[in-house]
C-alpha atoms as a PDB file:
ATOM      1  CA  UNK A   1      69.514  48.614  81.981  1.00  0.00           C
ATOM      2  CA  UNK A   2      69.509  51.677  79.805  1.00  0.00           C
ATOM      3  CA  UNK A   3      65.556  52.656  79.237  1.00  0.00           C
ATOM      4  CA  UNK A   4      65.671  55.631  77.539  1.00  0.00           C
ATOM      5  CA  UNK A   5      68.254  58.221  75.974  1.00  0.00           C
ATOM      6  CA  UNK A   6      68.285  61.976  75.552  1.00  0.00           C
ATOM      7  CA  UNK A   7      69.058  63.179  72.313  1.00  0.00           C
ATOM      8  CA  UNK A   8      70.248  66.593  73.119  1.00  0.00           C
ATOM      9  CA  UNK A   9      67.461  69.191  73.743  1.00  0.00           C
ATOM     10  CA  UNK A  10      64.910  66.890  72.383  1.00  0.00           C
ATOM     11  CA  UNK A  11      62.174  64.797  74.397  1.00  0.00           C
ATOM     12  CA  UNK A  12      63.628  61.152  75.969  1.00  0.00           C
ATOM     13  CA  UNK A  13      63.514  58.492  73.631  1.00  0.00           C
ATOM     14  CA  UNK A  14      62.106  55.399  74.926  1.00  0.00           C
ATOM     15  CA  UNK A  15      62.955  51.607  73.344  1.00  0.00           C
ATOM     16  CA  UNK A  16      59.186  50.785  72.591  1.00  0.00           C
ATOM     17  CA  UNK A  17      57.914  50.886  69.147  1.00  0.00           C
ATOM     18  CA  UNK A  18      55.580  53.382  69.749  1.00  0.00           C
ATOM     19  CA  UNK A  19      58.102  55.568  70.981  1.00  0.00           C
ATOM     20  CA  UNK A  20      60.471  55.032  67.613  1.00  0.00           C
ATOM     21  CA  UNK A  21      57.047  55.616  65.903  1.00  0.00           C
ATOM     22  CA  UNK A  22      55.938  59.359  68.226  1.00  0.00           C
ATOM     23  CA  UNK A  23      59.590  60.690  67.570  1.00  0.00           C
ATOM     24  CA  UNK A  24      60.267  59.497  64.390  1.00  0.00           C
ATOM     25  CA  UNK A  25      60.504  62.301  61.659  1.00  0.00           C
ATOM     26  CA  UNK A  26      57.345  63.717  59.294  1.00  0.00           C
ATOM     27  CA  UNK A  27      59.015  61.864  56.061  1.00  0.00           C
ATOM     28  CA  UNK A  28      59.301  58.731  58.162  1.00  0.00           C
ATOM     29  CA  UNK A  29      55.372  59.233  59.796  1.00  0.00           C
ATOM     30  CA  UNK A  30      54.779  59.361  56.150  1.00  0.00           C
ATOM     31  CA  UNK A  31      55.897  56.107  54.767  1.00  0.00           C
ATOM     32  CA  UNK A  32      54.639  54.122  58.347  1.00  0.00           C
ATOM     33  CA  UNK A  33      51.192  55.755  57.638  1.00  0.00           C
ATOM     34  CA  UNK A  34      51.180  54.396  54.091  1.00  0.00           C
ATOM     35  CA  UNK A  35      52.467  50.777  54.910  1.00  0.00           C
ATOM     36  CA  UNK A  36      49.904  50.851  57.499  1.00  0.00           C
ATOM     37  CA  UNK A  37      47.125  51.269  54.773  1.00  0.00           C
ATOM     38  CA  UNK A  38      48.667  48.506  52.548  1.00  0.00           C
ATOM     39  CA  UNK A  39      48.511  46.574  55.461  1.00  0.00           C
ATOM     40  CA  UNK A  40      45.366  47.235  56.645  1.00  0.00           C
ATOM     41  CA  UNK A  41      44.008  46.486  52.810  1.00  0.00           C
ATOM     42  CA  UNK A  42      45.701  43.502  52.146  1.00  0.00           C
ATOM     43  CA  UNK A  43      44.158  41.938  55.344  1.00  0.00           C
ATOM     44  CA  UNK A  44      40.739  43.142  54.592  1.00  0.00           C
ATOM     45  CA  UNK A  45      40.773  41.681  51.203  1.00  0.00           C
ATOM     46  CA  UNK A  46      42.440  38.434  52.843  1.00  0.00           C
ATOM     47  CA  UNK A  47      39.513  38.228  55.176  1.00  0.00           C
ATOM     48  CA  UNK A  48      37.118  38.641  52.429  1.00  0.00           C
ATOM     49  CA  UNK A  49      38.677  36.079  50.105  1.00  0.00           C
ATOM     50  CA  UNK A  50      39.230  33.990  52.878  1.00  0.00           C
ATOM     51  CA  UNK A  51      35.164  33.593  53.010  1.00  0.00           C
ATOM     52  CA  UNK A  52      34.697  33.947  49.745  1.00  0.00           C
ATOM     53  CA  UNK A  53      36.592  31.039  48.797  1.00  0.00           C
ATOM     54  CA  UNK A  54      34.960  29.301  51.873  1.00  0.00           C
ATOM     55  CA  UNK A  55      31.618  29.936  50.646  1.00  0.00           C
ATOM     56  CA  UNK A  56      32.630  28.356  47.426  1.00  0.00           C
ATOM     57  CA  UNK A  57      33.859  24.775  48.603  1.00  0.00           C
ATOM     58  CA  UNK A  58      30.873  24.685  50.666  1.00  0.00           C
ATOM     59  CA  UNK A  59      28.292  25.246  47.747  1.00  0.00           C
ATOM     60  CA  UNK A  60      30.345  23.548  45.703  1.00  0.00           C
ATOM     61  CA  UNK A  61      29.939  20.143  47.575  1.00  0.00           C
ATOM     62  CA  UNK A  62      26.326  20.943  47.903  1.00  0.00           C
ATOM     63  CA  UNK A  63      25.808  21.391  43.977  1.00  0.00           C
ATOM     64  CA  UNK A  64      27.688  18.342  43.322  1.00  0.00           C
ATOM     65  CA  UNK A  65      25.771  16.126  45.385  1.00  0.00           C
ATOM     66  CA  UNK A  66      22.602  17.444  44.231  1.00  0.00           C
ATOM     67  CA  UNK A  67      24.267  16.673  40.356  1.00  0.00           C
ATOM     68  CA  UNK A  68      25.421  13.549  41.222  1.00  0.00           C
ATOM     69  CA  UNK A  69      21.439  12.559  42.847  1.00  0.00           C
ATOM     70  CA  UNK A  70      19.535  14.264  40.438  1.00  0.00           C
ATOM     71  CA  UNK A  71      17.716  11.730  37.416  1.00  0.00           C
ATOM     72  CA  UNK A  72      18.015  14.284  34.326  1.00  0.00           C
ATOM     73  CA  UNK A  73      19.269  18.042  34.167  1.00  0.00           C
ATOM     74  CA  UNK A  74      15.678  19.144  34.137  1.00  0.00           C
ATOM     75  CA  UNK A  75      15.045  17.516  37.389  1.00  0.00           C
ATOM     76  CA  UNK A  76      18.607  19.179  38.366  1.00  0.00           C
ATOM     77  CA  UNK A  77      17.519  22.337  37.534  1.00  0.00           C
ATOM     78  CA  UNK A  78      14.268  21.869  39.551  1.00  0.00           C
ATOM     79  CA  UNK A  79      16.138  21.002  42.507  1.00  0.00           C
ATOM     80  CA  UNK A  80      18.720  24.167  42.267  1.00  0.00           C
ATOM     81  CA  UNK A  81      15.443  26.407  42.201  1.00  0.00           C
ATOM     82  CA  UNK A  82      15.539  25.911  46.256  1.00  0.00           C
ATOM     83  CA  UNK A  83      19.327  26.632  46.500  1.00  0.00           C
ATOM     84  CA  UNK A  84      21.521  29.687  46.739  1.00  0.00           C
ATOM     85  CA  UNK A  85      22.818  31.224  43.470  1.00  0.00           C
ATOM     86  CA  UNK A  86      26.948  30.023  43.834  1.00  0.00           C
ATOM     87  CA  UNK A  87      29.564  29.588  40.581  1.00  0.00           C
ATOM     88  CA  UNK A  88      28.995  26.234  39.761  1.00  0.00           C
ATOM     89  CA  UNK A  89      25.041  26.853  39.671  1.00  0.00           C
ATOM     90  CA  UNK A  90      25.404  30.013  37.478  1.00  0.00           C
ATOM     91  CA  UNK A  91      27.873  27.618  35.049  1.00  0.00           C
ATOM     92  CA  UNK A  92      24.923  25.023  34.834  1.00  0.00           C
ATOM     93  CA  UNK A  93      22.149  27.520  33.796  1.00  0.00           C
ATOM     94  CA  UNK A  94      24.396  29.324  31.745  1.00  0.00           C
ATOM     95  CA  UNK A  95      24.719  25.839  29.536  1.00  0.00           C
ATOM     96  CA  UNK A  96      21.152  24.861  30.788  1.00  0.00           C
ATOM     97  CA  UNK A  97      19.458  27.851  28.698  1.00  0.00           C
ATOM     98  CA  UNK A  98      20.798  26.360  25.440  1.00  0.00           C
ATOM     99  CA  UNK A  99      19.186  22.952  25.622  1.00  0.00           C
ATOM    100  CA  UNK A 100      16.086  21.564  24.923  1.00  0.00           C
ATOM    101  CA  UNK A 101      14.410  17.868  24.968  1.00  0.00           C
ATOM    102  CA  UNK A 102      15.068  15.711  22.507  1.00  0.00           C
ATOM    103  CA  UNK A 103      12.013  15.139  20.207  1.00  0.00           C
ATOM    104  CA  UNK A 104      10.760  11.408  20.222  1.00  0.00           C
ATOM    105  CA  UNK A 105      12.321  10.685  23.419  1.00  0.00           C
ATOM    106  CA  UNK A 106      10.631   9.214  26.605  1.00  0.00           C
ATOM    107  CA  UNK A 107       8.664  12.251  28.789  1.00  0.00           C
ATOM    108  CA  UNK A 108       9.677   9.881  32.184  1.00  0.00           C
ATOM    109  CA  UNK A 109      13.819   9.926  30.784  1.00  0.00           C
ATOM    110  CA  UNK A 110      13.884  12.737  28.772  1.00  0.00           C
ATOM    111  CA  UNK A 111      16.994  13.397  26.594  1.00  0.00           C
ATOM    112  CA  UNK A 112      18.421  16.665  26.156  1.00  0.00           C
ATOM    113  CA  UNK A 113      20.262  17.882  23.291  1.00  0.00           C
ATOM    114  CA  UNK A 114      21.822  21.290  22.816  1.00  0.00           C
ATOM    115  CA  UNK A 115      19.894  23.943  20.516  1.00  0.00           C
ATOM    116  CA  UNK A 116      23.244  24.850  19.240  1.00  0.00           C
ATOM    117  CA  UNK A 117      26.594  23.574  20.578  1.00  0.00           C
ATOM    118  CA  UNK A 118      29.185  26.267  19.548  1.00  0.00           C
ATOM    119  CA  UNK A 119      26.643  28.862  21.135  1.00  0.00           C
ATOM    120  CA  UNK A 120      26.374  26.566  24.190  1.00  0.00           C
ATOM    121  CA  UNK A 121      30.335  25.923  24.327  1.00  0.00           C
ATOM    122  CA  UNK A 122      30.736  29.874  24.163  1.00  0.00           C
ATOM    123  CA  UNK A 123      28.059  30.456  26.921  1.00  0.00           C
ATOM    124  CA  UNK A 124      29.989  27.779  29.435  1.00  0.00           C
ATOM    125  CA  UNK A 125      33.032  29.337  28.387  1.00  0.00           C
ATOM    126  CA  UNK A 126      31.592  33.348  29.255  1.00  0.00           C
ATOM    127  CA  UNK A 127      29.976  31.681  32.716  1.00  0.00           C
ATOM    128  CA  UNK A 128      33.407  30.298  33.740  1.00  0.00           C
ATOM    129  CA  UNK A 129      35.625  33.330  32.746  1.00  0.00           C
ATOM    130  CA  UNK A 130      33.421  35.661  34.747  1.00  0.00           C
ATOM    131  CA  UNK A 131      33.469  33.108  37.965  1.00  0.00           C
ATOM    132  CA  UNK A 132      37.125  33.523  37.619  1.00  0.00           C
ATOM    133  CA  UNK A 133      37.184  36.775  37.035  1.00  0.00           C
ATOM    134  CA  UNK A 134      35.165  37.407  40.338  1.00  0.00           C
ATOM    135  CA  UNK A 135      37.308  35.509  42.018  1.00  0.00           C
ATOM    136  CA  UNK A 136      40.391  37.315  40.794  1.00  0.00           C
ATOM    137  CA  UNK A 137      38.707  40.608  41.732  1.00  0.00           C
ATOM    138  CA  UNK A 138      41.225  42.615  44.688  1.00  0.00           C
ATOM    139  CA  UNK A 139      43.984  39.636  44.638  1.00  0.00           C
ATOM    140  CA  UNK A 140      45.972  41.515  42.289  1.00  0.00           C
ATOM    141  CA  UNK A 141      46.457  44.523  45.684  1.00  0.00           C
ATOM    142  CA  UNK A 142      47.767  41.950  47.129  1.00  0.00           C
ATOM    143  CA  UNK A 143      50.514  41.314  44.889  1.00  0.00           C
ATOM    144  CA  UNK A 144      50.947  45.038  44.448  1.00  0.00           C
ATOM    145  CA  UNK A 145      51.395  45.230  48.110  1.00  0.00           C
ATOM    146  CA  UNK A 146      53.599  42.606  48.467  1.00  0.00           C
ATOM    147  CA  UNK A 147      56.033  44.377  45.997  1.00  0.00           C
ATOM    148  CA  UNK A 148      55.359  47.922  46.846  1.00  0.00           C
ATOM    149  CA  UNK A 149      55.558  47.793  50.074  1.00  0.00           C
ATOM    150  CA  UNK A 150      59.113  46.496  50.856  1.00  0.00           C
ATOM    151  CA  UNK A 151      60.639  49.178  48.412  1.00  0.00           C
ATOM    152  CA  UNK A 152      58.598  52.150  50.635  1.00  0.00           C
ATOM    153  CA  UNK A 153      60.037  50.746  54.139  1.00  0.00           C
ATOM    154  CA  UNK A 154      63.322  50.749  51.870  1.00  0.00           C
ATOM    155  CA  UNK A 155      62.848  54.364  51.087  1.00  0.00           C
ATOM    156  CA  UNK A 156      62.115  55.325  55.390  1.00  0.00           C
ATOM    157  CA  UNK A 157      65.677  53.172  55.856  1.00  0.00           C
ATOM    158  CA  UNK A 158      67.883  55.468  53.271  1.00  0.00           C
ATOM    159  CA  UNK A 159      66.145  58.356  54.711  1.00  0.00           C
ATOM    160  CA  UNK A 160      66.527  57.429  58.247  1.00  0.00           C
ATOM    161  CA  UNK A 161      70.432  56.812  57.324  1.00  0.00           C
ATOM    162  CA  UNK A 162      70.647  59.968  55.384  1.00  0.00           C
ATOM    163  CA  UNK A 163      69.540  61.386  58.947  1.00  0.00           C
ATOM    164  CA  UNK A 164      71.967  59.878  60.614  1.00  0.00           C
ATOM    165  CA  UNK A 165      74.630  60.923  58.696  1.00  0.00           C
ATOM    166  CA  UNK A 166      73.133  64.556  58.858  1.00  0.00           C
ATOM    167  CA  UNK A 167      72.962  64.464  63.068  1.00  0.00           C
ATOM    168  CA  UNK A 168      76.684  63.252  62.709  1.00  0.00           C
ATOM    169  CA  UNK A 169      77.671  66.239  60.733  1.00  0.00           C
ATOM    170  CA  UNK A 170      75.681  68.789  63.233  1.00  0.00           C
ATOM    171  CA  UNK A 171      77.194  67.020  66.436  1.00  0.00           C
ATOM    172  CA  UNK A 172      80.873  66.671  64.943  1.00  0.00           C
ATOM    173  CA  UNK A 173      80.636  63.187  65.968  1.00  0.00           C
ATOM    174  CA  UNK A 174      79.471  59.975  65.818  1.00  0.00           C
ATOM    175  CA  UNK A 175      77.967  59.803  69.432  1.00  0.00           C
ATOM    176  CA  UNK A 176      74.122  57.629  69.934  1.00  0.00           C
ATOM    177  CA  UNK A 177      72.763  60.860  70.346  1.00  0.00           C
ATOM    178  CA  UNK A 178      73.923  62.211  67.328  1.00  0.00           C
ATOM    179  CA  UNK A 179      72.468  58.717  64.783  1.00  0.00           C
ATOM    180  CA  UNK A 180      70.055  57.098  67.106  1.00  0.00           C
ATOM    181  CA  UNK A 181      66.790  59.489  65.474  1.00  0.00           C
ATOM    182  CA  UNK A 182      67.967  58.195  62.057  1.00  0.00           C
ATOM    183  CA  UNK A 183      68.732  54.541  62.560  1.00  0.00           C
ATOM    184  CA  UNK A 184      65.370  54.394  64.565  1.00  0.00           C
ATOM    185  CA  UNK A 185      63.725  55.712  61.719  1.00  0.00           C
ATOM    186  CA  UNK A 186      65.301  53.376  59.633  1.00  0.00           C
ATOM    187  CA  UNK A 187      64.661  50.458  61.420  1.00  0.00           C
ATOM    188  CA  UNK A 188      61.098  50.887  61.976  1.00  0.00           C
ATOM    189  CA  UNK A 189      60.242  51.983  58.566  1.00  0.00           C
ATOM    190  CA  UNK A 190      62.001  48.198  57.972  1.00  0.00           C
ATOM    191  CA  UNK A 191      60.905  46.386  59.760  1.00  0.00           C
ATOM    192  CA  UNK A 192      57.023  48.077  58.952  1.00  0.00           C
ATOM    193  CA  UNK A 193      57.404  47.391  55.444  1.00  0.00           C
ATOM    194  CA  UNK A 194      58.699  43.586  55.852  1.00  0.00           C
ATOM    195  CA  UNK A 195      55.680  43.257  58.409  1.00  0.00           C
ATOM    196  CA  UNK A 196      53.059  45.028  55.379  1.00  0.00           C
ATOM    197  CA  UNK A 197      54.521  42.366  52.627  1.00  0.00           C
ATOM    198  CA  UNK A 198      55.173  39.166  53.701  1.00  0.00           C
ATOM    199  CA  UNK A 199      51.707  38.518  54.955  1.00  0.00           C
ATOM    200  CA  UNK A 200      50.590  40.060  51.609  1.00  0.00           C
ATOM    201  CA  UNK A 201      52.610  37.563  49.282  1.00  0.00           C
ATOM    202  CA  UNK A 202      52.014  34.913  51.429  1.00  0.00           C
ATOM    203  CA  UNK A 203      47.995  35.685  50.812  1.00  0.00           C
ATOM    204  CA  UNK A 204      48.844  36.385  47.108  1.00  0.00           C
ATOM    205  CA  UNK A 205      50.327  32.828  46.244  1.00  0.00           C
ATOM    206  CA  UNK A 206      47.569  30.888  48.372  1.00  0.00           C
ATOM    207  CA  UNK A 207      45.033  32.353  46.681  1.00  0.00           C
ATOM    208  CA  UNK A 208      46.547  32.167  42.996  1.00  0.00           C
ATOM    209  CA  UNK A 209      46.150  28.247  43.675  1.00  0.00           C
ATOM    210  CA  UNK A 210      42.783  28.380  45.315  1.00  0.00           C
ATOM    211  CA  UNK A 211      41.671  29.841  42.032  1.00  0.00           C
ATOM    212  CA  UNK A 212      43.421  27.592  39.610  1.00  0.00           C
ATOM    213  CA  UNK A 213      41.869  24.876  41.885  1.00  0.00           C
ATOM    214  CA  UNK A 214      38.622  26.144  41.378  1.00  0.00           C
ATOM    215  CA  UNK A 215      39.342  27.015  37.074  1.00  0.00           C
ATOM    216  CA  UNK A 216      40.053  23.007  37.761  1.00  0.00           C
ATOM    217  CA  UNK A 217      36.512  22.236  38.893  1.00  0.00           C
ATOM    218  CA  UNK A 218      34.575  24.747  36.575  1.00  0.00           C
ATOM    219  CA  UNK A 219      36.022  22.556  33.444  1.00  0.00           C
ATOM    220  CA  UNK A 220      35.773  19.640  34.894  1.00  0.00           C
ATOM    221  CA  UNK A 221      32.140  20.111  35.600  1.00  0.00           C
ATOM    222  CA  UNK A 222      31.807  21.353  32.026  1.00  0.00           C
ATOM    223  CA  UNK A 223      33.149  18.454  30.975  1.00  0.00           C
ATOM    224  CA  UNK A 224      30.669  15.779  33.148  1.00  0.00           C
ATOM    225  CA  UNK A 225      27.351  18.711  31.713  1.00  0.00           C
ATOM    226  CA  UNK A 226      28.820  17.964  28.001  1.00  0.00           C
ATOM    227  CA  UNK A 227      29.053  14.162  28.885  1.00  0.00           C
ATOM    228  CA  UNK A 228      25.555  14.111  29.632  1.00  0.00           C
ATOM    229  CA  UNK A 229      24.650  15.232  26.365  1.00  0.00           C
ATOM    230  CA  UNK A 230      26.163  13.353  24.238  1.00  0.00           C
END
């Protein structure tokens, strides 16, 4: 088995990738270096979403249960005092500021009433946009990524093949020698920029659901806070 060739005067090329990536050319360093920060981004910000959205089912279910046990929204918001701020708390205060007791009514089952529903609507409203918001924040790089990235290991192939075609005209034939540097170049720059966006777009579409799913359960439980006033 063949391990290595010699491209004329030049230093052995070996068949690992780290060898295609050592003797590859400066434009073609270039573009690998670059895909390797997309890359390295996209993951970060799929690690961090990954526990971010974690984070969020887990308070979630803890906010609802406490909603669900809880006699009256003041003795909801009494109970949320000892919990960690998440979205769904920060929706109910946001709505919670605007309401007050209803005069007349029973101290032991108090009835609340809202100082001023459009004001409370538009407060809900605010609280939920900026929940999604945050949890849109750094997504969009990985959509970017996803379609960058493909169309700069795209740019490393034509330039690999371009130097192909150039170590074909220098030789005076089409010999390995002569197009091996430039379809190396051209395959790794491919094969790097495949390996940068398909993770990325994969990421990108999971987490476009996990936050309509969540858009799902911030109006829902702004529905079931505006049932309880009614």
């Amino acid at each position: 088995m063949i391990e290595s060739i010699t491209l004329g005067n030049s230093v052995p090329m070996g068949h690992s990738v780290v060898n295609l990536v050592v003797n590859a050319g400066p434009l073609a360093k270039v573009v690998l270096v670059l895909l390797l920060l997309f890359s390295l981004g996209s993951w970060g910000i799929m690690l961090d979403k990954y526990l971010q959205f974690s984070r969020l089912k887990k308070n979630s279910f803890e906010f609802l249960r406490l909603f669900k046990r809880a006699d009256n929204l003041e003795d909801l918001a009494f109970r949320l005092k000892k919990t960690k701020s998440s979205p769904l708390k920060r929706i109910f205060l946001a709505g919670y500021r605007h309401i007050h007791q209803k005069p007349g009514t029973d101290p032991a089952t108090p009835v609340f009433t809202p100082e001023n529903p459009a004001r409370m609507d538009l407060a809900l409203d605010d609280a939920i946009l900026t929940e999604i918001q945050f949890l849109e924040q750094r997504v969009t790089f990985l959509g970017t990524c996803g379609s960058i990235t493909p169309f700069l290991g795209l740019f490393g192939t034509v330039w690999g093949i371009m130097t192909a075609f150039r170590g074909i005209g220098v030789v005076g034939s089409a010999s390995i020698a002569a197009v091996a540097p430039g379809i190396a170049e051209a395959l790794i720059t491919t094969a790097a920029g495949l390996a940068a966006a398909i993770p990325a777009v994969m990421a990108y579409n999971y987490f476009l659901n996990k936050i309509r799913s969540a858009n799902i359960m911030f109006e829902r439980f702004r529905s079931s806070f505006l049932a309880l006033l009614e």
